[in-house]
C-alpha atoms as a PDB file:
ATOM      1  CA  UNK A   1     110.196  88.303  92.724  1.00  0.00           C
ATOM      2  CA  UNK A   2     111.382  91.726  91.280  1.00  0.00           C
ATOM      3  CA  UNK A   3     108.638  92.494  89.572  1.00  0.00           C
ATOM      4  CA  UNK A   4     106.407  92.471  92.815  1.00  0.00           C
ATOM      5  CA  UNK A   5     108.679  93.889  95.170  1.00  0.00           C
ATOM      6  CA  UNK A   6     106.946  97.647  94.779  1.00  0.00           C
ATOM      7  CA  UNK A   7     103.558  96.337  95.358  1.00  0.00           C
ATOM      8  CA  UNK A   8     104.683  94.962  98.758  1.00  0.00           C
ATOM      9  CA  UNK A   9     106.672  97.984  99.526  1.00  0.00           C
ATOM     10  CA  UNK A  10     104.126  99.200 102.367  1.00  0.00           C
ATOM     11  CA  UNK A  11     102.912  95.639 103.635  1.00  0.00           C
ATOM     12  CA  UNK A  12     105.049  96.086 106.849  1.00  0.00           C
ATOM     13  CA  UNK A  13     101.776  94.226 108.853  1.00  0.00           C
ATOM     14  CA  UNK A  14      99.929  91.257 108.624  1.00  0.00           C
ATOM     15  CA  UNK A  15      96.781  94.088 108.213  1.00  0.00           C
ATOM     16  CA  UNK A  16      98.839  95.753 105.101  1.00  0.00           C
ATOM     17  CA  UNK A  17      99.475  92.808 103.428  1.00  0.00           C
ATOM     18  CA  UNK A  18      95.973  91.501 103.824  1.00  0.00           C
ATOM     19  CA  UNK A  19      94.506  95.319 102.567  1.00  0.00           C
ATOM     20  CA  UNK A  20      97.629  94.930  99.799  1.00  0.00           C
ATOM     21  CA  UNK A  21      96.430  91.714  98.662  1.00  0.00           C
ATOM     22  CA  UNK A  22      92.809  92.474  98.829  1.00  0.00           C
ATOM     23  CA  UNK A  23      93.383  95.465  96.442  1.00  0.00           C
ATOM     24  CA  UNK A  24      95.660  93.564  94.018  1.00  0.00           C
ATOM     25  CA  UNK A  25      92.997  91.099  93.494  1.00  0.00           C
ATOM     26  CA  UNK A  26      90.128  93.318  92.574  1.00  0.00           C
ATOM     27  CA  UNK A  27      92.334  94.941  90.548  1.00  0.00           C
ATOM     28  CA  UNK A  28      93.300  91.934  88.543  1.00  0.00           C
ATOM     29  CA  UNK A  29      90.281  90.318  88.425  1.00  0.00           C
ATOM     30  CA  UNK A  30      88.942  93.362  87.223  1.00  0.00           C
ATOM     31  CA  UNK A  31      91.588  93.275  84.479  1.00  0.00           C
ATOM     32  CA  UNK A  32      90.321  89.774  83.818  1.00  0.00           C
ATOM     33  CA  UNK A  33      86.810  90.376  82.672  1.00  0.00           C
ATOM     34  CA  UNK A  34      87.745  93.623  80.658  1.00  0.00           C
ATOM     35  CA  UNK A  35      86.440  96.293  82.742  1.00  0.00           C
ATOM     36  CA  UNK A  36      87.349  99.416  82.750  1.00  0.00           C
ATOM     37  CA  UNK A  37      89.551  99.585  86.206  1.00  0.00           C
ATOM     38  CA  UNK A  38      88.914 103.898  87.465  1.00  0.00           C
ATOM     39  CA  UNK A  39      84.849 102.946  86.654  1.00  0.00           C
ATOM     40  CA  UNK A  40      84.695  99.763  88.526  1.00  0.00           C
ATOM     41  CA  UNK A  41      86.837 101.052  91.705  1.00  0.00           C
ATOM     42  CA  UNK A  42      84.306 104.233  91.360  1.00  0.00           C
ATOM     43  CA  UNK A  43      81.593 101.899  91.518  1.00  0.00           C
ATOM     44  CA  UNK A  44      82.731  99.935  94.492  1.00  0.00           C
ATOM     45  CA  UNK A  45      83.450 103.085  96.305  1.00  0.00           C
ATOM     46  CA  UNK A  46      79.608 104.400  95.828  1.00  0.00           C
ATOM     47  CA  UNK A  47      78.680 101.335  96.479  1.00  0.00           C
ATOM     48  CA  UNK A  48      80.667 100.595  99.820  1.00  0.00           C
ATOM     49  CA  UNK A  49      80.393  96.935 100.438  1.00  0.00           C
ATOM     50  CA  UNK A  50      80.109  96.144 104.277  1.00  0.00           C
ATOM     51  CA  UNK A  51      79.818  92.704 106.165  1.00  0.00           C
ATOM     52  CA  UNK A  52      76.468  93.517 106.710  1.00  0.00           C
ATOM     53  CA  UNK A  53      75.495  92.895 102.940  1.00  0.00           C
ATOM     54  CA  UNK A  54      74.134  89.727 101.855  1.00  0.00           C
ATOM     55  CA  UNK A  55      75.770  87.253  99.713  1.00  0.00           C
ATOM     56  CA  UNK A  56      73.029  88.729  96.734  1.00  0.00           C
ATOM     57  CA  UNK A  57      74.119  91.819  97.461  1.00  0.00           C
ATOM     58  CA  UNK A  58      77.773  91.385  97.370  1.00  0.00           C
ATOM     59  CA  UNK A  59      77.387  88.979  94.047  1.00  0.00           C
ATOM     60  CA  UNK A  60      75.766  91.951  92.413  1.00  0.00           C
ATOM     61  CA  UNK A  61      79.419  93.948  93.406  1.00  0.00           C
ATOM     62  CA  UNK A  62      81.526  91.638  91.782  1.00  0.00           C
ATOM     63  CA  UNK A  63      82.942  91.396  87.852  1.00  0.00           C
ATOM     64  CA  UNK A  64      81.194  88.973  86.622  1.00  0.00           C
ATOM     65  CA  UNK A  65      77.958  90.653  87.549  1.00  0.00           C
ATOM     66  CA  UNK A  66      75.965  91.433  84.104  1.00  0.00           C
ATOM     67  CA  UNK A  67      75.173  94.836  85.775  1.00  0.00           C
ATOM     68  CA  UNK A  68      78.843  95.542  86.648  1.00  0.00           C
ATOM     69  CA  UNK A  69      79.517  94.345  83.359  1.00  0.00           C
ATOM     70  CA  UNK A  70      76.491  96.851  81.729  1.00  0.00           C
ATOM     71  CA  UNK A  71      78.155  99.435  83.586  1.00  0.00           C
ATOM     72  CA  UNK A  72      82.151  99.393  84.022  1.00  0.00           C
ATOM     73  CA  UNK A  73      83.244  97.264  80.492  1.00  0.00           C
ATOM     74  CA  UNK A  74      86.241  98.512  78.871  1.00  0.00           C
ATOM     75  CA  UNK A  75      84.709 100.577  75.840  1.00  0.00           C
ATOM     76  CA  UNK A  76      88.484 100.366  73.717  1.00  0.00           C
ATOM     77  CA  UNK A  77      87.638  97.213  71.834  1.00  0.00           C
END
């Protein structure tokens, strides 16, 4: 419980804990298929998924994409 306490300091709403959650998830799923984290948060940025997108579309967005993969993999190993 300690080590999680920080993450949850601002989730003082049902709407921050859903954007707090939201965020901690692509940021460990990122971590999960080895990408590089600033390059694939840039990348979602430019990219700025919407509800209007498609499921193709957002599937293209998401880590295990080969051409999120092509462009955001951690270069250190």
């Amino acid at each position: 419980m300690t080590v999680g306490r920080r993450n949850w300091l601002f989730s003082d709403t049902p709407d921050g804990a859903t954007a707090n959650a939201l965020y901690l998830t692509i940021v460990e799923m990122a971590k999960a298929y080895n990408l590089n984290l600033y390059e694939y948060l840039k990348f979602l940025l430019e990219s700025r998924p919407s509800k209007e997108m498609t499921d193709a579309q957002l599937a293209n967005l998401a880590p295990w994409s080969e051409t999120v993969q092509a462009l955001c993999k951690n270069k250190t190993e």
